[in-house]
PDB file of N, CA and C in Angstrom:
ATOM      1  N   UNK A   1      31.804 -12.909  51.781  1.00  0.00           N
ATOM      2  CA  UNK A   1      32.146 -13.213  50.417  1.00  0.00           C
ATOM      3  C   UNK A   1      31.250 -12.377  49.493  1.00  0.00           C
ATOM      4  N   UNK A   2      31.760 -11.627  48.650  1.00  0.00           N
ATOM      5  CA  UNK A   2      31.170 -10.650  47.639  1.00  0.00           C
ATOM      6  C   UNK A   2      30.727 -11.849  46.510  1.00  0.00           C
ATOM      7  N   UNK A   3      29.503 -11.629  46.042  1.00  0.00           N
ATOM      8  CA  UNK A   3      29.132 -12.090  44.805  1.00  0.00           C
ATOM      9  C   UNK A   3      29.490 -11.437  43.812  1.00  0.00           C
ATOM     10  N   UNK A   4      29.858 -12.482  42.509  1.00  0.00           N
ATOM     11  CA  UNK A   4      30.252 -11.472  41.247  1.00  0.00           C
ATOM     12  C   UNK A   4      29.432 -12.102  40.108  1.00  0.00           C
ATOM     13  N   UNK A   5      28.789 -11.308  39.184  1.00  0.00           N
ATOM     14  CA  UNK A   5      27.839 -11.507  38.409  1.00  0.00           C
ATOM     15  C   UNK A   5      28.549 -11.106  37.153  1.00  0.00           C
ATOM     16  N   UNK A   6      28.936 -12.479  36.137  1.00  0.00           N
ATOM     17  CA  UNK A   6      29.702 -12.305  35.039  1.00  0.00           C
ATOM     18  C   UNK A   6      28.816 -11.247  33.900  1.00  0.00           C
ATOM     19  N   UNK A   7      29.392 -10.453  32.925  1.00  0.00           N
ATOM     20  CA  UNK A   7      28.805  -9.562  32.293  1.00  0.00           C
ATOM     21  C   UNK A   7      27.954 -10.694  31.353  1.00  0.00           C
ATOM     22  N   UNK A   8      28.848 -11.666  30.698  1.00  0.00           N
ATOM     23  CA  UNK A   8      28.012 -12.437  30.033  1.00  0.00           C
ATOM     24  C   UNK A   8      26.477 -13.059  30.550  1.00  0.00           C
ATOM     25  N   UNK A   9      26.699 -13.337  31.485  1.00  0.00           N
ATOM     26  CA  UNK A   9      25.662 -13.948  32.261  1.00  0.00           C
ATOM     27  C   UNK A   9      23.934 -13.263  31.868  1.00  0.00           C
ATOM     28  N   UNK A  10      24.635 -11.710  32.498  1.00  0.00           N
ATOM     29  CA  UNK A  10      23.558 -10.880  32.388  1.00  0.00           C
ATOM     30  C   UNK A  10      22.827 -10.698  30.859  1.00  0.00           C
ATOM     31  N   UNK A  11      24.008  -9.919  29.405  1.00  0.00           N
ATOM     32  CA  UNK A  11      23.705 -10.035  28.336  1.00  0.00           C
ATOM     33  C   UNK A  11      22.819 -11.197  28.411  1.00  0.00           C
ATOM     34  N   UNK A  12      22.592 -12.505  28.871  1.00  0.00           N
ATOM     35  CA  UNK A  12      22.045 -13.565  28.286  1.00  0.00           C
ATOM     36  C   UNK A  12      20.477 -12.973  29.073  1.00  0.00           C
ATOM     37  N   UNK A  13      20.609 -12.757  30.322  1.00  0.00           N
ATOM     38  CA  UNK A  13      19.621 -12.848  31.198  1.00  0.00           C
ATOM     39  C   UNK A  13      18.215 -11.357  30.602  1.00  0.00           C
ATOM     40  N   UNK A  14      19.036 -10.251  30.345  1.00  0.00           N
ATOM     41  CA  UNK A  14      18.054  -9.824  29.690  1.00  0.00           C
ATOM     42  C   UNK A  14      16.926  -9.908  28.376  1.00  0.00           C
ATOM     43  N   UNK A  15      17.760 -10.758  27.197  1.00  0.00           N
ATOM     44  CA  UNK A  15      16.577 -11.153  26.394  1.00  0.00           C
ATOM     45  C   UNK A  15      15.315 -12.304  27.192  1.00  0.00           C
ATOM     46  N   UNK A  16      16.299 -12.569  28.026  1.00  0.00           N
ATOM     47  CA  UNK A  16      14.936 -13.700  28.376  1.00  0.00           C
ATOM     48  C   UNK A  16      13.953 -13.297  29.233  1.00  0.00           C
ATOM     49  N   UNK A  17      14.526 -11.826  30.117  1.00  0.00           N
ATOM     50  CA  UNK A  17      12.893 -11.328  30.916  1.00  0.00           C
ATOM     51  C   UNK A  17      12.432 -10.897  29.576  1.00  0.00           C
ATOM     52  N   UNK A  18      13.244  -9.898  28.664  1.00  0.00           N
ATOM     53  CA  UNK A  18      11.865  -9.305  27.341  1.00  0.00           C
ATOM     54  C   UNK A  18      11.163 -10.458  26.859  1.00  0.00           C
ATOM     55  N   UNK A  19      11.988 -11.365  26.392  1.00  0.00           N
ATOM     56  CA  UNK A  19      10.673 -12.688  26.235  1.00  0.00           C
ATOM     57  C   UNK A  19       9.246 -12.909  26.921  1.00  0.00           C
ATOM     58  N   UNK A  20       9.752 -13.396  28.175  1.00  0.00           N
ATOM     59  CA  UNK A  20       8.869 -13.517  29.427  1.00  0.00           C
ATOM     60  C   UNK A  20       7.947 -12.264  29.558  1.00  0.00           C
ATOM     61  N   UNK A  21       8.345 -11.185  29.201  1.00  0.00           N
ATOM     62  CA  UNK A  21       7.183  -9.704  28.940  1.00  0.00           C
ATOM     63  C   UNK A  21       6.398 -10.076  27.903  1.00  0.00           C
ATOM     64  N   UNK A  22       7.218 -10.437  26.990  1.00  0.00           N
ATOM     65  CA  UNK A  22       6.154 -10.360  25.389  1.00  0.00           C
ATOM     66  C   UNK A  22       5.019 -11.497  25.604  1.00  0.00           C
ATOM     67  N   UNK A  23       5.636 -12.439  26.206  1.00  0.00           N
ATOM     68  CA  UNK A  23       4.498 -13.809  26.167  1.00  0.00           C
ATOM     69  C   UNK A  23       3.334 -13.489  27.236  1.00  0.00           C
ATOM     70  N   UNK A  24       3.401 -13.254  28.650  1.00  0.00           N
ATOM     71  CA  UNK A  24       2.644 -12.219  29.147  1.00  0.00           C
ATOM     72  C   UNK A  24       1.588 -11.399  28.436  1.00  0.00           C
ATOM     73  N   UNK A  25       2.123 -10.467  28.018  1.00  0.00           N
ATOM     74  CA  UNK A  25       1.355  -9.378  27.618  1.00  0.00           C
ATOM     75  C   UNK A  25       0.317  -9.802  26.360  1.00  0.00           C
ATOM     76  N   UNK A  26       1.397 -10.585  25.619  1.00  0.00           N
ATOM     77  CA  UNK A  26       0.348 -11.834  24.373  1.00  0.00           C
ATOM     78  C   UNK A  26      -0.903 -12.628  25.156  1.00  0.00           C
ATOM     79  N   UNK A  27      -0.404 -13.236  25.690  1.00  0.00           N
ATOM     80  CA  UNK A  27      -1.841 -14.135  26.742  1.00  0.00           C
ATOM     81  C   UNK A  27      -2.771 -13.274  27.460  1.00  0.00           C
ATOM     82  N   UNK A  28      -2.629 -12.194  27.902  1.00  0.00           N
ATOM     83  CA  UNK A  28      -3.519 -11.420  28.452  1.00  0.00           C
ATOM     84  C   UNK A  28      -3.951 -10.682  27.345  1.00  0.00           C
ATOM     85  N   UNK A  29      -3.229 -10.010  26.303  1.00  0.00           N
ATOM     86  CA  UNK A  29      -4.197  -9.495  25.707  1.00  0.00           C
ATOM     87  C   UNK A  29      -4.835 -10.803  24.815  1.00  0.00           C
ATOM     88  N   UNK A  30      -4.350 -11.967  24.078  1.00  0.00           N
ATOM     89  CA  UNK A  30      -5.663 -13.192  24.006  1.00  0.00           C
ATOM     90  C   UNK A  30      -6.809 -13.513  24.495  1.00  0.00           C
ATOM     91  N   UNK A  31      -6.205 -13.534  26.099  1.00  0.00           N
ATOM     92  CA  UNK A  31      -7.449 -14.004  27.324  1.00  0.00           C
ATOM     93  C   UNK A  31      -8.368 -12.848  27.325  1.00  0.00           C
ATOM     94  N   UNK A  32      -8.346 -11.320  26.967  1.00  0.00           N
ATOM     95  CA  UNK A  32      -8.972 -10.403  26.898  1.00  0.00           C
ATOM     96  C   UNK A  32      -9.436 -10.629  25.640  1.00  0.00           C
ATOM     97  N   UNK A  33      -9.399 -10.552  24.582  1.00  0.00           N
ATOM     98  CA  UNK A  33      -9.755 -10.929  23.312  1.00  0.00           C
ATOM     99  C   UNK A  33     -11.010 -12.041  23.465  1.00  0.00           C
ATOM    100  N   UNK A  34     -10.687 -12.883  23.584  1.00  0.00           N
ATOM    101  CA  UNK A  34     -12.017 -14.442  23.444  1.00  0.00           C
ATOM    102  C   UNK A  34     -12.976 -14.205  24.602  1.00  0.00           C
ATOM    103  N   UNK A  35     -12.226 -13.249  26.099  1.00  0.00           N
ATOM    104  CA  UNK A  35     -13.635 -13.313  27.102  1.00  0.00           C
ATOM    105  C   UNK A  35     -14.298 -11.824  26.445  1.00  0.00           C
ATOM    106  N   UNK A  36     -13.890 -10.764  25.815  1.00  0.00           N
ATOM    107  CA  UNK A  36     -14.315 -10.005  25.030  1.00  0.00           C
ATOM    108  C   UNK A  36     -15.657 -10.487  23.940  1.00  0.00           C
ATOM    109  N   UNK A  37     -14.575 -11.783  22.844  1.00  0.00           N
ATOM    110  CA  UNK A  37     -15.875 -11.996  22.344  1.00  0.00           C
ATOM    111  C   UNK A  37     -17.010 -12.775  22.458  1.00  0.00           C
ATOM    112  N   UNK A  38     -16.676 -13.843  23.443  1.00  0.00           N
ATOM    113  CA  UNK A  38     -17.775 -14.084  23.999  1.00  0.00           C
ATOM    114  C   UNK A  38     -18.924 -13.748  25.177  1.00  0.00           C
ATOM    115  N   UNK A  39     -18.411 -12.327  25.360  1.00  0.00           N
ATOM    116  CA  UNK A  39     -19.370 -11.690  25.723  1.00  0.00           C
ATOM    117  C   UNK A  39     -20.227 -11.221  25.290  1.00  0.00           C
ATOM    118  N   UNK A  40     -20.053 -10.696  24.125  1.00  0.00           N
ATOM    119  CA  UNK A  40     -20.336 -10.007  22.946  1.00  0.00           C
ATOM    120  C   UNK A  40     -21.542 -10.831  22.494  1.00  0.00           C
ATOM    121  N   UNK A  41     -20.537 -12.172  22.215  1.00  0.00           N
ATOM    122  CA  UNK A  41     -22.050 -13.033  21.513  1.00  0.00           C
ATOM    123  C   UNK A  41     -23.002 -13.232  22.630  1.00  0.00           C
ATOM    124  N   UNK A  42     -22.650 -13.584  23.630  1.00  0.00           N
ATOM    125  CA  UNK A  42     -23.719 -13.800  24.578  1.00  0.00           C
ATOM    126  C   UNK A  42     -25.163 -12.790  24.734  1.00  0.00           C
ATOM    127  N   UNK A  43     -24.349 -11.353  24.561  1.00  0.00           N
ATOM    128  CA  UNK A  43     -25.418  -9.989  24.722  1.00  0.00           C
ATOM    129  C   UNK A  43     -25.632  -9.744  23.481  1.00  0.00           C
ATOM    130  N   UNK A  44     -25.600 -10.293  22.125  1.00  0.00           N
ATOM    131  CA  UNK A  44     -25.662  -9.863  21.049  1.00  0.00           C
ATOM    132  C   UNK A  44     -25.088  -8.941  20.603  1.00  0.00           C
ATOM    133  N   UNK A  45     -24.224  -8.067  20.594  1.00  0.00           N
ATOM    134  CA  UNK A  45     -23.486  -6.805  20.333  1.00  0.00           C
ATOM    135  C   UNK A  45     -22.120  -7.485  19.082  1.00  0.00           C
ATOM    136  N   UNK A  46     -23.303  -6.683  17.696  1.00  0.00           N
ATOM    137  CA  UNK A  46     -22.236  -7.137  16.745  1.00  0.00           C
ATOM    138  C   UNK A  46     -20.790  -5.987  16.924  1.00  0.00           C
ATOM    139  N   UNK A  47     -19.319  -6.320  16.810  1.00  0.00           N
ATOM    140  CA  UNK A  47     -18.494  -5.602  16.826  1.00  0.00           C
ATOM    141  C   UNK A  47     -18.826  -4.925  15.570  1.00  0.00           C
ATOM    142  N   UNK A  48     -18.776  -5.184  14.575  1.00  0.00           N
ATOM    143  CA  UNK A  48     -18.824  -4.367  12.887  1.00  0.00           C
ATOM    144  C   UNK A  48     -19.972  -3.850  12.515  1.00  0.00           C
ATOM    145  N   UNK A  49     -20.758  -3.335  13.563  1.00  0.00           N
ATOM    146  CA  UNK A  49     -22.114  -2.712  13.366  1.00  0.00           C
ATOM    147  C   UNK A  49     -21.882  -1.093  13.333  1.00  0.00           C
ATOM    148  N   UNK A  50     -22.314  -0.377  12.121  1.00  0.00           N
ATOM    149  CA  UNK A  50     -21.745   0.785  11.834  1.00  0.00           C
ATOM    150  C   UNK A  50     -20.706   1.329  11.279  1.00  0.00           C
ATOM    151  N   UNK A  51     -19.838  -0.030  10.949  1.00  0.00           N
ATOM    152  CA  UNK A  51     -19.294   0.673  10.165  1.00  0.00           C
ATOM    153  C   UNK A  51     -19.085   0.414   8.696  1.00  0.00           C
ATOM    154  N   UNK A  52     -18.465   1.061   8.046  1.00  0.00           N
ATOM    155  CA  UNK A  52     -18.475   1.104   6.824  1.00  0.00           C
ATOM    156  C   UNK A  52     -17.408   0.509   6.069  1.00  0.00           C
ATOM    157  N   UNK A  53     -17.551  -0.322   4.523  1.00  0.00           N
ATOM    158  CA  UNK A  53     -17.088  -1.294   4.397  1.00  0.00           C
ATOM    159  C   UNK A  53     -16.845  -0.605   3.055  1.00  0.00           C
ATOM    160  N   UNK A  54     -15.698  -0.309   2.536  1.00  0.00           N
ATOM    161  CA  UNK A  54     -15.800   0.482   1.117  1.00  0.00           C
ATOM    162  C   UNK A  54     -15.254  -1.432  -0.071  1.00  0.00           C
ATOM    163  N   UNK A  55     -15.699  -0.662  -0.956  1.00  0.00           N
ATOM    164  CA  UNK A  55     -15.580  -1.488  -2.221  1.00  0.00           C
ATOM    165  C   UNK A  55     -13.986  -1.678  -2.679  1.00  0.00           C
ATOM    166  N   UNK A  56     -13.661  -3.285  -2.676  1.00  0.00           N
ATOM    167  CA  UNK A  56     -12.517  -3.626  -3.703  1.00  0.00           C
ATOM    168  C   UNK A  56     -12.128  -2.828  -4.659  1.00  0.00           C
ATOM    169  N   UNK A  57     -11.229  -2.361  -4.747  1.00  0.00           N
ATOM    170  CA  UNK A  57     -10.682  -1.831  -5.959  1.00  0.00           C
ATOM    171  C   UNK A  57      -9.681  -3.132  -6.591  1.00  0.00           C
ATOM    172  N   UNK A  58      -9.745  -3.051  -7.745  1.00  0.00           N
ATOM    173  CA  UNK A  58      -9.213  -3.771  -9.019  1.00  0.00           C
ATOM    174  C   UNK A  58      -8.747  -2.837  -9.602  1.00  0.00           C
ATOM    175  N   UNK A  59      -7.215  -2.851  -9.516  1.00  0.00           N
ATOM    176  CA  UNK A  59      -6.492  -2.570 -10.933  1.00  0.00           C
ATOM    177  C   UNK A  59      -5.688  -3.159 -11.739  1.00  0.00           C
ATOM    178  N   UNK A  60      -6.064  -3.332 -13.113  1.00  0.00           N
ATOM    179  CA  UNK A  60      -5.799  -4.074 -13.887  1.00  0.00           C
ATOM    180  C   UNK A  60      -4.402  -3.838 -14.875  1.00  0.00           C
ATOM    181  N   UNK A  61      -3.598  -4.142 -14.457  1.00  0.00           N
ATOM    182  CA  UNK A  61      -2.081  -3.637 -15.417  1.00  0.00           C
ATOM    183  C   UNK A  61      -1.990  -4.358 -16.590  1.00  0.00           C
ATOM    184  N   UNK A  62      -2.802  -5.548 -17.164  1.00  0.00           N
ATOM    185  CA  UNK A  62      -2.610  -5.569 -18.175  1.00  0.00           C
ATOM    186  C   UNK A  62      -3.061  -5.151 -19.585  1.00  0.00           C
ATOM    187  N   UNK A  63      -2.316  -4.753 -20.739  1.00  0.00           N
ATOM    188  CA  UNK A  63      -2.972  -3.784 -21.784  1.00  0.00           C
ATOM    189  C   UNK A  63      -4.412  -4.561 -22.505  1.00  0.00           C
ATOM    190  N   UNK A  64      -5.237  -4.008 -22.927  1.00  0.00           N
ATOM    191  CA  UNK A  64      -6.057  -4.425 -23.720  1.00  0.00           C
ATOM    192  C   UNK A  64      -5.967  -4.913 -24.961  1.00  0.00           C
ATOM    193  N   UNK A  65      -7.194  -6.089 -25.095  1.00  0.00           N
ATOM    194  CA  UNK A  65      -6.544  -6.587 -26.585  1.00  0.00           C
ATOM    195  C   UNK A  65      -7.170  -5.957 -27.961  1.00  0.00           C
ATOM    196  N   UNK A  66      -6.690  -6.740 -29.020  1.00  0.00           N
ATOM    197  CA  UNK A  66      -7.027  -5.662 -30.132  1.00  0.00           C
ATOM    198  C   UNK A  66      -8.409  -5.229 -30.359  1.00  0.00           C
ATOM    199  N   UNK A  67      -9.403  -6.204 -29.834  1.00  0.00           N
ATOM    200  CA  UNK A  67     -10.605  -6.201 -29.721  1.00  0.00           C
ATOM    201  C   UNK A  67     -11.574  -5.416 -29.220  1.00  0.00           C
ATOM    202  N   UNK A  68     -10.817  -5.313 -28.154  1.00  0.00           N
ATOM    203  CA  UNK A  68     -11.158  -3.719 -27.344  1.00  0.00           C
ATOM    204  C   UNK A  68     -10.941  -2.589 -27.395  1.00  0.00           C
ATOM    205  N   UNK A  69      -9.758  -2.534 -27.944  1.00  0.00           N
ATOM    206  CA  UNK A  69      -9.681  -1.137 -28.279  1.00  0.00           C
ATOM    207  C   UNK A  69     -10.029  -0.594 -29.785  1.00  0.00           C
ATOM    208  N   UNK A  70     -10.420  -1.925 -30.660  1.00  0.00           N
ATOM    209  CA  UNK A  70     -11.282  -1.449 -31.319  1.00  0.00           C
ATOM    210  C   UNK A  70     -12.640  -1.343 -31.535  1.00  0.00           C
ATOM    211  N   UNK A  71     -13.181  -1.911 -30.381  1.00  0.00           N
ATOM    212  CA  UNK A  71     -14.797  -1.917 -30.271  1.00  0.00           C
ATOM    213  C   UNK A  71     -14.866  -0.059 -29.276  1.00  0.00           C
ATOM    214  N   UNK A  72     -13.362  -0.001 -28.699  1.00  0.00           N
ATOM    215  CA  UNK A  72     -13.892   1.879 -27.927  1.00  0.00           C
ATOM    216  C   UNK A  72     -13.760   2.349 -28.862  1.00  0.00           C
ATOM    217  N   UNK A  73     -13.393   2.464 -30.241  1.00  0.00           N
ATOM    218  CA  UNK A  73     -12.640   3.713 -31.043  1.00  0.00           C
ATOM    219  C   UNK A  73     -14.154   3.915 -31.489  1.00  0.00           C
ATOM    220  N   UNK A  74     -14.615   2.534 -31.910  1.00  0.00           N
ATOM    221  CA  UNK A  74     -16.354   2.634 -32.963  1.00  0.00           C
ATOM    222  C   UNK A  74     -17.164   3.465 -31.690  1.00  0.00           C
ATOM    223  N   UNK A  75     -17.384   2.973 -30.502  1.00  0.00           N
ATOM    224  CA  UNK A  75     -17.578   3.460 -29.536  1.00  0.00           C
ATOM    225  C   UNK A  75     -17.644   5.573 -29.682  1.00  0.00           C
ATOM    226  N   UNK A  76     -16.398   5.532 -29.423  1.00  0.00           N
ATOM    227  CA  UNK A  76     -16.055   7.041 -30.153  1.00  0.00           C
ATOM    228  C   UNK A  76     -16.595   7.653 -31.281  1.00  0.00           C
ATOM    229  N   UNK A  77     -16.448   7.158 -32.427  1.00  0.00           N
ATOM    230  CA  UNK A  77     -16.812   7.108 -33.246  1.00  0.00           C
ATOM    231  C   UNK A  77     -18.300   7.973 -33.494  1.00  0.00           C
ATOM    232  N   UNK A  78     -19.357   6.801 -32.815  1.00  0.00           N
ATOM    233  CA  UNK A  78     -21.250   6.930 -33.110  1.00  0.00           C
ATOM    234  C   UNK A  78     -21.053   7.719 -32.045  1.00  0.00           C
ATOM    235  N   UNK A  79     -20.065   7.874 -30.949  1.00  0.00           N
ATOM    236  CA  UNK A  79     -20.485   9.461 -30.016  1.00  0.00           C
ATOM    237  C   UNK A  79     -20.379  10.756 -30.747  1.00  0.00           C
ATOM    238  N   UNK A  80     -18.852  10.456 -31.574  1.00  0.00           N
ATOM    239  CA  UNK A  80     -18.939  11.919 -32.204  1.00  0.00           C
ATOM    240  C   UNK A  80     -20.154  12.089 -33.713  1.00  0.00           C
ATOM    241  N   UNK A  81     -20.338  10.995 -34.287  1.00  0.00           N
ATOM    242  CA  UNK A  81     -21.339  11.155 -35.230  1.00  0.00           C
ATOM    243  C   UNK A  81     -22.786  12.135 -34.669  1.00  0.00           C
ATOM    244  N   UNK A  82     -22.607  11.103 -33.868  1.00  0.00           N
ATOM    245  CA  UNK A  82     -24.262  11.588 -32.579  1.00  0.00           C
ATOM    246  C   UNK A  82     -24.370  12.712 -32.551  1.00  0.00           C
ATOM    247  N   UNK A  83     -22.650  13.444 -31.814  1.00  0.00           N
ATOM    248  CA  UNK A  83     -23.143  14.751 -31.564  1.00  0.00           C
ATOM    249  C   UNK A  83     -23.116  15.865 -32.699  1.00  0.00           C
ATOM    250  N   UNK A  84     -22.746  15.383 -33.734  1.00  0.00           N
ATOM    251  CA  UNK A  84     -22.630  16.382 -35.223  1.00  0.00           C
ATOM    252  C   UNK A  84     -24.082  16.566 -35.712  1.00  0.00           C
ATOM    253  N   UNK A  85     -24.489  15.453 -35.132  1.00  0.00           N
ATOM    254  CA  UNK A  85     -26.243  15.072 -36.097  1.00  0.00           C
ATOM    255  C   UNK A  85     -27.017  15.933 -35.287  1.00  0.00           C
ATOM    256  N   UNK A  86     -26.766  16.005 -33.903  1.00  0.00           N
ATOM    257  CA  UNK A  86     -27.536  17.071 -33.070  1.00  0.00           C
ATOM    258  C   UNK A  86     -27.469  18.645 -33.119  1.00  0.00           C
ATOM    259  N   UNK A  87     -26.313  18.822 -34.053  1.00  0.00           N
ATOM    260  CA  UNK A  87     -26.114  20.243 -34.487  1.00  0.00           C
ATOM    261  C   UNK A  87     -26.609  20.676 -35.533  1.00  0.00           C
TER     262      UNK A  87
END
């Protein structure tokens, strides 16, 4: 007696080994992860030692209020006075 293996069957059967891969490969690389870092702590070996940590940037999209942009103009202003007086 020949076995026959419906097409549907299969369509179903392959998402579920890729499943069964992904969850795998998730737990081992986890279980590598936590015996990683507690090795680490055990021997003292900070992971983030050396490297470099650059600064937040903030940018600010909203316009300035009237206040400010008239305290830069005076601002402007005693710069250009300044530099006329030095001539």
């Amino acid at each position: 007696m020949l076995l026959y293996i419906d097409i549907s069957a299969v369509s179903m059967v392959i998402p579920i080994i890729a499943g069964i891969i992904v969850v795998i490969s998730s737990s081992v690389y986890l279980i590598f992860r936590r015996a990683k870092s507690k090795i680490s702590k055990k021997l003292g070996i900070d992971e983030n030692a050396g490297k470099e940590v650059e600064e937040d940037v903030v940018i600010n999209d909203e316009e300035t209020s009237d206040a400010e942009n008239e305290s830069a103009s005076e601002k402007t202003d005693v710069a250009a006075t300044v530099e006329e007086n030095k001539e």
